[in-house]
Protein backbone atom coordinates (compact mmCIF):
# COMPACT_ATOMS: atom_id res chain seq x y z
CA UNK A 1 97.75 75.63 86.41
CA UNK A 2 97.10 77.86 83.31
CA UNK A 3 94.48 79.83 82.53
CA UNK A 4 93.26 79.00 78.79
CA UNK A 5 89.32 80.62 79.33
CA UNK A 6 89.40 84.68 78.59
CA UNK A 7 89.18 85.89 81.80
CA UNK A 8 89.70 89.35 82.18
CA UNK A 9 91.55 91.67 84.68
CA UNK A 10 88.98 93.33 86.96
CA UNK A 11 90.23 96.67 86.59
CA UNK A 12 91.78 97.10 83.69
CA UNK A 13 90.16 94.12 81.12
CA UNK A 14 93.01 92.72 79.97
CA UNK A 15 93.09 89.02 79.55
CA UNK A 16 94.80 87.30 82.14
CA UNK A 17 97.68 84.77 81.62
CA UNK A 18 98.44 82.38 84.39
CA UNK A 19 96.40 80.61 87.33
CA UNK A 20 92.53 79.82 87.08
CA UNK A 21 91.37 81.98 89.57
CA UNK A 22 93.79 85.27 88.91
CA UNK A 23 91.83 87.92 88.92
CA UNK A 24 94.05 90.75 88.38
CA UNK A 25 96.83 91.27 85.83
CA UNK A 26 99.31 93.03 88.22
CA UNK A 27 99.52 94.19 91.62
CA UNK A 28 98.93 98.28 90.65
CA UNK A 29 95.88 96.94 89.37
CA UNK A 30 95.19 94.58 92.25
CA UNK A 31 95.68 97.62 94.27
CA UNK A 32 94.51 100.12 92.45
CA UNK A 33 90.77 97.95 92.72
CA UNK A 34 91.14 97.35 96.05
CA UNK A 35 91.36 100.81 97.26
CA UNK A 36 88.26 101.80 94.45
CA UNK A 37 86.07 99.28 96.85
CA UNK A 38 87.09 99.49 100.14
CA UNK A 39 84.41 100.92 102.67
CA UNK A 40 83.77 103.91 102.84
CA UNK A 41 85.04 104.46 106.38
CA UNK A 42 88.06 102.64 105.80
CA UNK A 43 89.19 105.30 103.18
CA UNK A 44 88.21 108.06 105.62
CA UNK A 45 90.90 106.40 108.29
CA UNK A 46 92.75 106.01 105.37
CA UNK A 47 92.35 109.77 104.74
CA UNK A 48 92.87 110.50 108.36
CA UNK A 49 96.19 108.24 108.98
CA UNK A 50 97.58 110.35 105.74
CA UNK A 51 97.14 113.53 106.92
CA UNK A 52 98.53 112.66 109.97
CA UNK A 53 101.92 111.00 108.46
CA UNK A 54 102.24 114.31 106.23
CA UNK A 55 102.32 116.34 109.79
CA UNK A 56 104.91 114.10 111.57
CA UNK A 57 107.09 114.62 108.28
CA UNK A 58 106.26 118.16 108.54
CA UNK A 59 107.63 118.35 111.89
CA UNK A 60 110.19 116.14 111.39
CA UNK A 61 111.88 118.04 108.27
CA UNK A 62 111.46 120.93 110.89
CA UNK A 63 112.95 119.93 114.08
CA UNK A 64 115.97 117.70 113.24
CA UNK A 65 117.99 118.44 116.28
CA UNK A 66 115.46 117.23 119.04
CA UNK A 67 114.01 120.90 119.41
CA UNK A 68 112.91 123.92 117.33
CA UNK A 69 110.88 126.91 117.27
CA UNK A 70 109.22 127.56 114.18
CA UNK A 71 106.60 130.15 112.90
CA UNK A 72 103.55 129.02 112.36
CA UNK A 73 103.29 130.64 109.00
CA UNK A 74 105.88 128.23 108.26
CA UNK A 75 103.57 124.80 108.97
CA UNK A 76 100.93 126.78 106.94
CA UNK A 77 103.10 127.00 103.57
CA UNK A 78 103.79 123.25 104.11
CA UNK A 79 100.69 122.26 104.83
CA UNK A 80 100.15 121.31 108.21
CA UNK A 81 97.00 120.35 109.41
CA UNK A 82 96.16 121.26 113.14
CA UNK A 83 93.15 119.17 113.16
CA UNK A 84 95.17 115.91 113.15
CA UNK A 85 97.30 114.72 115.62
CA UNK A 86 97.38 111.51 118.03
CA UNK A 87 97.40 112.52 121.24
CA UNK A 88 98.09 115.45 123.71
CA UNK A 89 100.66 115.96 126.79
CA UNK A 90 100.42 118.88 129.17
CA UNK A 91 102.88 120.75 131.39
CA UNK A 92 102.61 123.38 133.70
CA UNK A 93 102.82 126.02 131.22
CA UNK A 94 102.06 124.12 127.64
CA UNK A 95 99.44 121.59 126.14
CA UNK A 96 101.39 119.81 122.99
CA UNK A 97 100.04 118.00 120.41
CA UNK A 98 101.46 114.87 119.81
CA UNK A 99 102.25 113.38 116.46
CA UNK A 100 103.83 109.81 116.96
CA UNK A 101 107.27 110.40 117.77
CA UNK A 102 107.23 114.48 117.47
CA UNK A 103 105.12 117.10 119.33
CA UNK A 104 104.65 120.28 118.80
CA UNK A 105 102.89 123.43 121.58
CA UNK A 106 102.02 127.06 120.18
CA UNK A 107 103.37 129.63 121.27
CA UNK A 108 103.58 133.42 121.20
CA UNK A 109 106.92 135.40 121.09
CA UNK A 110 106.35 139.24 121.20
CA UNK A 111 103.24 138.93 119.67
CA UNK A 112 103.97 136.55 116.66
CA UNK A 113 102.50 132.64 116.52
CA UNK A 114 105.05 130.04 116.81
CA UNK A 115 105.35 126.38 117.47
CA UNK A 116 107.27 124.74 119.54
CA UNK A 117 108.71 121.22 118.15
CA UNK A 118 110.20 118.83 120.28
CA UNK A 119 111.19 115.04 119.58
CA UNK A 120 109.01 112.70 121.53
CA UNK A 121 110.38 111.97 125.22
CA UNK A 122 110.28 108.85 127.81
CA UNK A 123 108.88 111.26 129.92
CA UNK A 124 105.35 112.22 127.79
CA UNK A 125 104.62 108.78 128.20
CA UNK A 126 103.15 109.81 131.29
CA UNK A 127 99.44 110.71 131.18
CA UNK A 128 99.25 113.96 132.48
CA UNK A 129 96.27 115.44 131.42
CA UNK A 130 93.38 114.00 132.97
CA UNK A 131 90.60 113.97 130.70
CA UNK A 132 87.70 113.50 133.63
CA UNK A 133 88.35 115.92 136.03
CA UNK A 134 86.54 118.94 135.59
């Protein structure tokens, strides 16, 4: 059905060509509205789910063989944020912090900060670190 009445795009105003109840001109704009009204906690997991995708690609452009020891200067410069991450798996001697399919632990070496980066294993599937015991 066409649309002869001069209905306008919601976000940008331009007159809309096409079906009766079209309401956006394209989908940027269709989009691009959308994500101007969603709640307000939806843009914070939004936010959240972000930051967290920039730290797996962090640690993947960083650990491309399976394992890696980086310094932690290094996930400063590009940006890694230690707040976010999606779980945690502990071994005798190291908590990591999981990031979907990469982890990564801190460690010292001779007094400098490092992280440890390992690819995500069958084994950290496990839960190991029990959250209730005190």
């Amino acid at each position: 059905m066409i649309n002869l009445s001069p209905n306008k795009c919601l976000k940008c105003g331009k007159t809309l060509i096409g079906r009766t109840d079209k309401k956006f001109c394209d989908a940027y704009c269709r989009n691009s509205y959308n994500n101007q009204h969603k709640a307000v906690e939806e843009q914070y997991i939004q936010q959240v789910n972000s930051r967290i995708r920039r730290n797996r690609r962090i640690l993947r452009d960083l650990c491309p063989e399976g394992k890696a020891t980086v310094r932690k200067e290094v996930l400063d410069q590009m940006g890694y944020d230690y707040r976010y991450f999606c779980g945690l798996f502990k071994t005798k001697s190291n908590l990591y912090y999981l990031i979907y399919d990469y982890a990564f632990s801190p460690v010292f070496e001779k007094g400098v900060e490092k992280a440890l980066i390992v690819q995500r294993q069958d084994y950290m599937d496990r839960l190991t670190l029990d959250i209730w015991k005190k």
